[in-house]
PDB file of N, CA and C in Angstrom:
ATOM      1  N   UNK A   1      -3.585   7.715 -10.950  1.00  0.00           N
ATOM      2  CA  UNK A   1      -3.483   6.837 -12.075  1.00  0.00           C
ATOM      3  C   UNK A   1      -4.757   6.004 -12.154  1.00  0.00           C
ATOM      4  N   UNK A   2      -5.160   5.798 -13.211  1.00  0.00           N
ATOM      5  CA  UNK A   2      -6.612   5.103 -13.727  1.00  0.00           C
ATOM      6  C   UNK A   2      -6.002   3.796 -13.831  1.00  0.00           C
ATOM      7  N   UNK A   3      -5.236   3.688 -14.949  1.00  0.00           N
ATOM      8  CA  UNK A   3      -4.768   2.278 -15.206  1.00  0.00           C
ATOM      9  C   UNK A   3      -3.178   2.128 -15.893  1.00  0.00           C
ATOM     10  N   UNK A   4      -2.607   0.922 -15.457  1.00  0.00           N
ATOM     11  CA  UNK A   4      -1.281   1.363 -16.397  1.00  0.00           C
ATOM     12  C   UNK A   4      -0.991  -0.113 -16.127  1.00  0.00           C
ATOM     13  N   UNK A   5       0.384  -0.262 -16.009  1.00  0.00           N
ATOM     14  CA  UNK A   5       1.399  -1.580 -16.148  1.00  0.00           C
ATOM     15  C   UNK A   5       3.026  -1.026 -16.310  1.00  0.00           C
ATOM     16  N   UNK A   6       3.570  -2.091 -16.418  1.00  0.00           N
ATOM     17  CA  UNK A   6       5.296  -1.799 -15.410  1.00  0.00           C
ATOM     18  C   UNK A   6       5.538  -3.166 -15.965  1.00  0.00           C
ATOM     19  N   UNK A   7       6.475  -3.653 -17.134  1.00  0.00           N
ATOM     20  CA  UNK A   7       7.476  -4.452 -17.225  1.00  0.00           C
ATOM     21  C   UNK A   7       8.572  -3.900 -16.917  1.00  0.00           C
ATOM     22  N   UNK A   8       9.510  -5.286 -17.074  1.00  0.00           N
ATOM     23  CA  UNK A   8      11.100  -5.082 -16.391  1.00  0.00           C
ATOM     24  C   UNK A   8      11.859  -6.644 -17.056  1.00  0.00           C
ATOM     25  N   UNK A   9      13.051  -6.472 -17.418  1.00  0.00           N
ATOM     26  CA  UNK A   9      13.640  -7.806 -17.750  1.00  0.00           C
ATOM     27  C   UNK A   9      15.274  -7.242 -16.499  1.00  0.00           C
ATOM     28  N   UNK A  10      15.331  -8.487 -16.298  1.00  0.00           N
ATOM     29  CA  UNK A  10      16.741  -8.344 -15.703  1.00  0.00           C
ATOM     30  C   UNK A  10      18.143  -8.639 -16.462  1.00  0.00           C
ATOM     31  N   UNK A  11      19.033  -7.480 -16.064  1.00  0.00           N
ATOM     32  CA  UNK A  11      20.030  -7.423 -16.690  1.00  0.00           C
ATOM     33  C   UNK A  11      21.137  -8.353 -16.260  1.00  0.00           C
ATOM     34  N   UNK A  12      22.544  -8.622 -17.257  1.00  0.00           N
ATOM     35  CA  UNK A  12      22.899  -9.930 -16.421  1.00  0.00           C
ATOM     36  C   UNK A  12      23.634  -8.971 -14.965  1.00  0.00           C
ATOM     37  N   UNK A  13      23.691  -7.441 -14.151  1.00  0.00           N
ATOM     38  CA  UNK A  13      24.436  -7.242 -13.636  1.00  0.00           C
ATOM     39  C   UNK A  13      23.167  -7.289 -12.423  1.00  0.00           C
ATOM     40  N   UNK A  14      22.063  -7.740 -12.573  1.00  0.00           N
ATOM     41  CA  UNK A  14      20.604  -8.049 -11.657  1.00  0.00           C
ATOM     42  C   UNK A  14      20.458  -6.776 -11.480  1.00  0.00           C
ATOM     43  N   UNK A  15      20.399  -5.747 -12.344  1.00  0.00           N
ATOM     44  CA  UNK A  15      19.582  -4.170 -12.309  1.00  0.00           C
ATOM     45  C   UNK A  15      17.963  -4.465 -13.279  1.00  0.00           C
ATOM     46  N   UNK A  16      16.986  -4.255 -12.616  1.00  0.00           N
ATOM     47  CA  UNK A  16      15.988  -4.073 -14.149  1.00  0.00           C
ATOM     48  C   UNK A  16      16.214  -2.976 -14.864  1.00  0.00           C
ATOM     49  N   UNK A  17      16.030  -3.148 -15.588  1.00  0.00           N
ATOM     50  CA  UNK A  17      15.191  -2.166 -16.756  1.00  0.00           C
ATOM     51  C   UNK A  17      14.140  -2.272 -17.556  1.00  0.00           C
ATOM     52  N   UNK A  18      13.249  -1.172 -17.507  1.00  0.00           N
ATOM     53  CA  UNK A  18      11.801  -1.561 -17.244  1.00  0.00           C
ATOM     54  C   UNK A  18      11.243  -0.248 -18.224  1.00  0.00           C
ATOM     55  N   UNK A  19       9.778  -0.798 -18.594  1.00  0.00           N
ATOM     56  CA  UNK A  19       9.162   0.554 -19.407  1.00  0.00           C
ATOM     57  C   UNK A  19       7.649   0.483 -17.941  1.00  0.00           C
ATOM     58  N   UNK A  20       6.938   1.170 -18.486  1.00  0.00           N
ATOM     59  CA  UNK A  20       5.649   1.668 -18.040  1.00  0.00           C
ATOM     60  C   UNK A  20       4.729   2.804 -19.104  1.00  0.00           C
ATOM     61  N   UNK A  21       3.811   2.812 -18.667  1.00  0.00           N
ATOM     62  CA  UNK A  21       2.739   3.242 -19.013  1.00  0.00           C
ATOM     63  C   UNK A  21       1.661   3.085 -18.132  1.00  0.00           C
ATOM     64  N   UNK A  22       0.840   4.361 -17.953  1.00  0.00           N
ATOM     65  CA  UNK A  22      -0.189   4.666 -17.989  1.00  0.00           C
ATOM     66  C   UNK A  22      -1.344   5.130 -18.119  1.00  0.00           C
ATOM     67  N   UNK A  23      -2.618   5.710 -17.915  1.00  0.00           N
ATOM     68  CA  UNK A  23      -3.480   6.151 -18.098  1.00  0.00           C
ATOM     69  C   UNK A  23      -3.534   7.386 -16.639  1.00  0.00           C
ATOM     70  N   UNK A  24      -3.552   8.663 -16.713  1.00  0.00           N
ATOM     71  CA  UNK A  24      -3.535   9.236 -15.509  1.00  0.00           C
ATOM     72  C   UNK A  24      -5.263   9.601 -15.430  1.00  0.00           C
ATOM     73  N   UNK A  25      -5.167  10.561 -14.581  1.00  0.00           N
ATOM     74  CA  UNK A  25      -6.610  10.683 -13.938  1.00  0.00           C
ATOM     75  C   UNK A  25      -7.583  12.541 -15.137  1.00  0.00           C
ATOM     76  N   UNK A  26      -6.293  13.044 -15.773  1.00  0.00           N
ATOM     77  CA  UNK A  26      -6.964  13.642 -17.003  1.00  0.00           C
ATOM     78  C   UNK A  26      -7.123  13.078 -18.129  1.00  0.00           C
ATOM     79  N   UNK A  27      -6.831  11.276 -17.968  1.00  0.00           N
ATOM     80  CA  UNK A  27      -7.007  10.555 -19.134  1.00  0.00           C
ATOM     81  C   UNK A  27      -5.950  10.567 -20.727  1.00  0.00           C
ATOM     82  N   UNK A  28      -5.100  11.040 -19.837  1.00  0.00           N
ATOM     83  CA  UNK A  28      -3.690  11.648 -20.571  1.00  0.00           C
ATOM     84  C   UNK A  28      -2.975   9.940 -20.790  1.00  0.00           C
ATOM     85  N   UNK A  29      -2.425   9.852 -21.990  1.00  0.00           N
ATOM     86  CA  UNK A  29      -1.464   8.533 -21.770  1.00  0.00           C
ATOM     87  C   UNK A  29       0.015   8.881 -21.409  1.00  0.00           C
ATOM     88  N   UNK A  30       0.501   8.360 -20.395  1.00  0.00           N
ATOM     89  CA  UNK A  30       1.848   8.766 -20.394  1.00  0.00           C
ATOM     90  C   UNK A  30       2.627   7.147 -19.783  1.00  0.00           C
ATOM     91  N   UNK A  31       3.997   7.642 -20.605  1.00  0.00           N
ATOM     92  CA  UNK A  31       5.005   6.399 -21.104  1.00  0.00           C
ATOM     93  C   UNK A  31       6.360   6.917 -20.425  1.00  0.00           C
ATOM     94  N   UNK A  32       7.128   5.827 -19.710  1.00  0.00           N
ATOM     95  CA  UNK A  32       8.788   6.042 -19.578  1.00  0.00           C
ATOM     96  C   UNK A  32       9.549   4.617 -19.128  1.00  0.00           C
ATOM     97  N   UNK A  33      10.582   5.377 -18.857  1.00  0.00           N
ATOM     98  CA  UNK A  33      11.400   4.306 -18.825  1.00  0.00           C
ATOM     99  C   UNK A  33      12.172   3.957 -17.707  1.00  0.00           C
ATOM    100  N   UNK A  34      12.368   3.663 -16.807  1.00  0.00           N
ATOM    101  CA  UNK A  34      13.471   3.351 -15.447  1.00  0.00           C
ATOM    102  C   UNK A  34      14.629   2.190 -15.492  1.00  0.00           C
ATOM    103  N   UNK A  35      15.475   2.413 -14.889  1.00  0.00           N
ATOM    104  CA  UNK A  35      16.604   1.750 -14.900  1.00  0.00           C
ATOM    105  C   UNK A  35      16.814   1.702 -13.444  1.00  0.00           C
ATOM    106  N   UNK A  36      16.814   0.667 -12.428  1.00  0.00           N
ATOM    107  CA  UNK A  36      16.647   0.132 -11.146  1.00  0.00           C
ATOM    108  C   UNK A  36      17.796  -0.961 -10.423  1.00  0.00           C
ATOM    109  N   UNK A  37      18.451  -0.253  -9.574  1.00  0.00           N
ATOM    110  CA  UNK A  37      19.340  -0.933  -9.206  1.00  0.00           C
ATOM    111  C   UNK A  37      19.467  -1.516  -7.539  1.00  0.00           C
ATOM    112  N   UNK A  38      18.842  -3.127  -7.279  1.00  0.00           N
ATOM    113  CA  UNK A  38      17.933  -3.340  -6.468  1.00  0.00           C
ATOM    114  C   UNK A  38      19.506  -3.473  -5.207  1.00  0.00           C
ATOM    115  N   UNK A  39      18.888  -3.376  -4.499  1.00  0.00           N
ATOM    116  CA  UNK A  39      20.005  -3.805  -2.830  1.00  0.00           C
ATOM    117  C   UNK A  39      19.243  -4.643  -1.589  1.00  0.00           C
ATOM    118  N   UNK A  40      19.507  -5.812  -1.419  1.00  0.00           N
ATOM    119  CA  UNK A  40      19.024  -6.278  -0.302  1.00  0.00           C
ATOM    120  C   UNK A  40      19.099  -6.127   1.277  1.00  0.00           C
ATOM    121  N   UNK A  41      18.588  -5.802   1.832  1.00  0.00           N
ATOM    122  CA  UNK A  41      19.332  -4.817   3.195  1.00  0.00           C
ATOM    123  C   UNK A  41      19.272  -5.744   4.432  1.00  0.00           C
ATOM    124  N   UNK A  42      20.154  -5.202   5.012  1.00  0.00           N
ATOM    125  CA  UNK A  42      20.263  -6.511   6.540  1.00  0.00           C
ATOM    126  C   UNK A  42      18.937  -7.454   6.593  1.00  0.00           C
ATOM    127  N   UNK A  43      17.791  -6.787   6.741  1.00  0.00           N
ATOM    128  CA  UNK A  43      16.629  -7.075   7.670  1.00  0.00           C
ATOM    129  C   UNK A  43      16.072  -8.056   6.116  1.00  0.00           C
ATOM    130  N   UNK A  44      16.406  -7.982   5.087  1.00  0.00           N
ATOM    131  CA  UNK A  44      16.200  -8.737   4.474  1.00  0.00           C
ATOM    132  C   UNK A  44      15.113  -8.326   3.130  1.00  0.00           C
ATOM    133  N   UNK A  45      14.813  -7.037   3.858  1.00  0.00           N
ATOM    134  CA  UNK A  45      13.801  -6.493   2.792  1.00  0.00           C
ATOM    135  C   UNK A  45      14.619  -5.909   1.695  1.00  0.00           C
ATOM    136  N   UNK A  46      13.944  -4.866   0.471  1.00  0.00           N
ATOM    137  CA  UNK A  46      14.650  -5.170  -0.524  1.00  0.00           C
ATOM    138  C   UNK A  46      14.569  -3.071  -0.750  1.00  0.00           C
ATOM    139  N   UNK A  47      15.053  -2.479  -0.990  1.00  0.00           N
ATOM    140  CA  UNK A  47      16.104  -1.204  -1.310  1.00  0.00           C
ATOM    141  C   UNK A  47      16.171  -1.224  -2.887  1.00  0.00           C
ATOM    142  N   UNK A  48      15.429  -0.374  -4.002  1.00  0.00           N
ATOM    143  CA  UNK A  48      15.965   0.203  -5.282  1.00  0.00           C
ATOM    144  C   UNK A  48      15.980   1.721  -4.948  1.00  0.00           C
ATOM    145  N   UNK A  49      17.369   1.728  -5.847  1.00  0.00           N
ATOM    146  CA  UNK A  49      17.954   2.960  -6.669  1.00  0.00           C
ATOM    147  C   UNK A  49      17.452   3.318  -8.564  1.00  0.00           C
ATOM    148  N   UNK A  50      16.737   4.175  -8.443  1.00  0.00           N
ATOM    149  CA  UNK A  50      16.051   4.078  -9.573  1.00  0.00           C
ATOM    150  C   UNK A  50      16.266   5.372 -10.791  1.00  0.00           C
ATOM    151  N   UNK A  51      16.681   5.417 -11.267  1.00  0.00           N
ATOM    152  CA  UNK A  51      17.198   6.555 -12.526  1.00  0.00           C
ATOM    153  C   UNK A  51      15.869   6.289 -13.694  1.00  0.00           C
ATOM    154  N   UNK A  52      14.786   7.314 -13.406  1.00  0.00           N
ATOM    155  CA  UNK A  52      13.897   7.440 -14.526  1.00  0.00           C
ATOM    156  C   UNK A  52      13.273   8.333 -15.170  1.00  0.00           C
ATOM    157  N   UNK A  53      13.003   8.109 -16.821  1.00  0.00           N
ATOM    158  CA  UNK A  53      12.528   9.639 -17.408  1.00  0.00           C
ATOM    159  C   UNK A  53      11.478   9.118 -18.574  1.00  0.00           C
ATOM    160  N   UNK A  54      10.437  10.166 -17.776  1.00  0.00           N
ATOM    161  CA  UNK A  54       9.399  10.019 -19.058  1.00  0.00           C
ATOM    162  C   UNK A  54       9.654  10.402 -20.574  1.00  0.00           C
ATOM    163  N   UNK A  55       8.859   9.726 -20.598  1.00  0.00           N
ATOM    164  CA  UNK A  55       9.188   9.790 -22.516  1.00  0.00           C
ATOM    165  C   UNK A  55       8.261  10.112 -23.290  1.00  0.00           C
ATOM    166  N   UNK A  56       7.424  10.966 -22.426  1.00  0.00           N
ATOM    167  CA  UNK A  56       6.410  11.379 -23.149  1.00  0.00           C
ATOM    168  C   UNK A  56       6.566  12.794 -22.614  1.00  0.00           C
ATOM    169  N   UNK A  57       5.753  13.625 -23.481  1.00  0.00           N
ATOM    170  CA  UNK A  57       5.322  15.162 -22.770  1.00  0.00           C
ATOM    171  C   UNK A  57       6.711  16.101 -22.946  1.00  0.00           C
ATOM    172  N   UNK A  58       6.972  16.610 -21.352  1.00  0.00           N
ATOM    173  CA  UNK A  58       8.513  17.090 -21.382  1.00  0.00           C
ATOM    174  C   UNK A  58       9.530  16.295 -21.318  1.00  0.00           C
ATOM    175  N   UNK A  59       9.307  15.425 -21.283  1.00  0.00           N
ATOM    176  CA  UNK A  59      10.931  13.937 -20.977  1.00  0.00           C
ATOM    177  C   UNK A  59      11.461  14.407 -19.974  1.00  0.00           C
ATOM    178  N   UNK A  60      11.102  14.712 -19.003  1.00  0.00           N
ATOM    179  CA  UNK A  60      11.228  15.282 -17.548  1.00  0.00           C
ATOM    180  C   UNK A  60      12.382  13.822 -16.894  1.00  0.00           C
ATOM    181  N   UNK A  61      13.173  14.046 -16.169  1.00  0.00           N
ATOM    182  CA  UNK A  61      13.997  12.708 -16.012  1.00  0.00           C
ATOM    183  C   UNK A  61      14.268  12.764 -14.161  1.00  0.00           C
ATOM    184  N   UNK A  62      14.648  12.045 -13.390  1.00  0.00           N
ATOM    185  CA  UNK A  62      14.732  12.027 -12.226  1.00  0.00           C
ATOM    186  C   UNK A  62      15.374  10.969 -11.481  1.00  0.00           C
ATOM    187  N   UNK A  63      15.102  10.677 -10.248  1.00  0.00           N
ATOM    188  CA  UNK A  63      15.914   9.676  -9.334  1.00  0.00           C
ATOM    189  C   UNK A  63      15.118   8.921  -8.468  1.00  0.00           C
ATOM    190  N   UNK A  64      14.753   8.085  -7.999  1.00  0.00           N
ATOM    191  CA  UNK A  64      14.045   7.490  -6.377  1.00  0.00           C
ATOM    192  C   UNK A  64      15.002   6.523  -5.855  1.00  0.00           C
ATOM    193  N   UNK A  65      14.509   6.747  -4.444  1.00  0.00           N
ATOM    194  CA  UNK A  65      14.980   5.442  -3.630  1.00  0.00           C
ATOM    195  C   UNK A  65      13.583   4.826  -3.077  1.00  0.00           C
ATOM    196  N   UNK A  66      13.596   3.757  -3.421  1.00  0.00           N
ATOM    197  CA  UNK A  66      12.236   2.724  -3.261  1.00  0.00           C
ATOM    198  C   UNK A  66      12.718   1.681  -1.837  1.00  0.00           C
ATOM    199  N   UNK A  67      11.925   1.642  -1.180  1.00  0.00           N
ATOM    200  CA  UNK A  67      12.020   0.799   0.238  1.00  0.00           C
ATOM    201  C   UNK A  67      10.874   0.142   0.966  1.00  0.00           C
ATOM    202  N   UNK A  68      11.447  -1.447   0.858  1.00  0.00           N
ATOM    203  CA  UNK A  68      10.307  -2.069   1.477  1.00  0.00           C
ATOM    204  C   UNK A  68      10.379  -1.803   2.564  1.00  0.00           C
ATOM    205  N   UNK A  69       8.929  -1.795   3.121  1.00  0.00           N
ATOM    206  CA  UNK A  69       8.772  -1.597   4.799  1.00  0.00           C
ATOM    207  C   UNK A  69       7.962  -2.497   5.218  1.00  0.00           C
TER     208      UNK A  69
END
């Protein structure tokens, strides 16, 4: 990625939902959308569950688990 950005507003159930965009490295613009459902874990660090699909190109759609370390 060249350049991009990542908003998010919180929902009242404390999930974001968020757009993005960026600029990739063939200079392609590409755009989507995620829906993030955060968990705080013993140790205190922080755990998302993330349901997201681009919205550009093929609208290709998918899943992550995100973990602070």
């Amino acid at each position: 990625m060249k350049h991009g950005s990542l908003i998010a507003i919180v929902k009242e159930d404390g999930c974001l939902e968020m757009r993005y965009h960026h600029i990739n490295e063939k200079n392609e613009f590409m755009t989507g959308i995620c829906y993030s459902k955060p968990e705080i874990l013993q140790s205190g660090k922080l755990r998302l569950f993330e349901e997201w699909q681009w919205t550009c190109k093929d609208n290709s759609k998918g899943t992550s688990i995100i973990e602070e370390l």
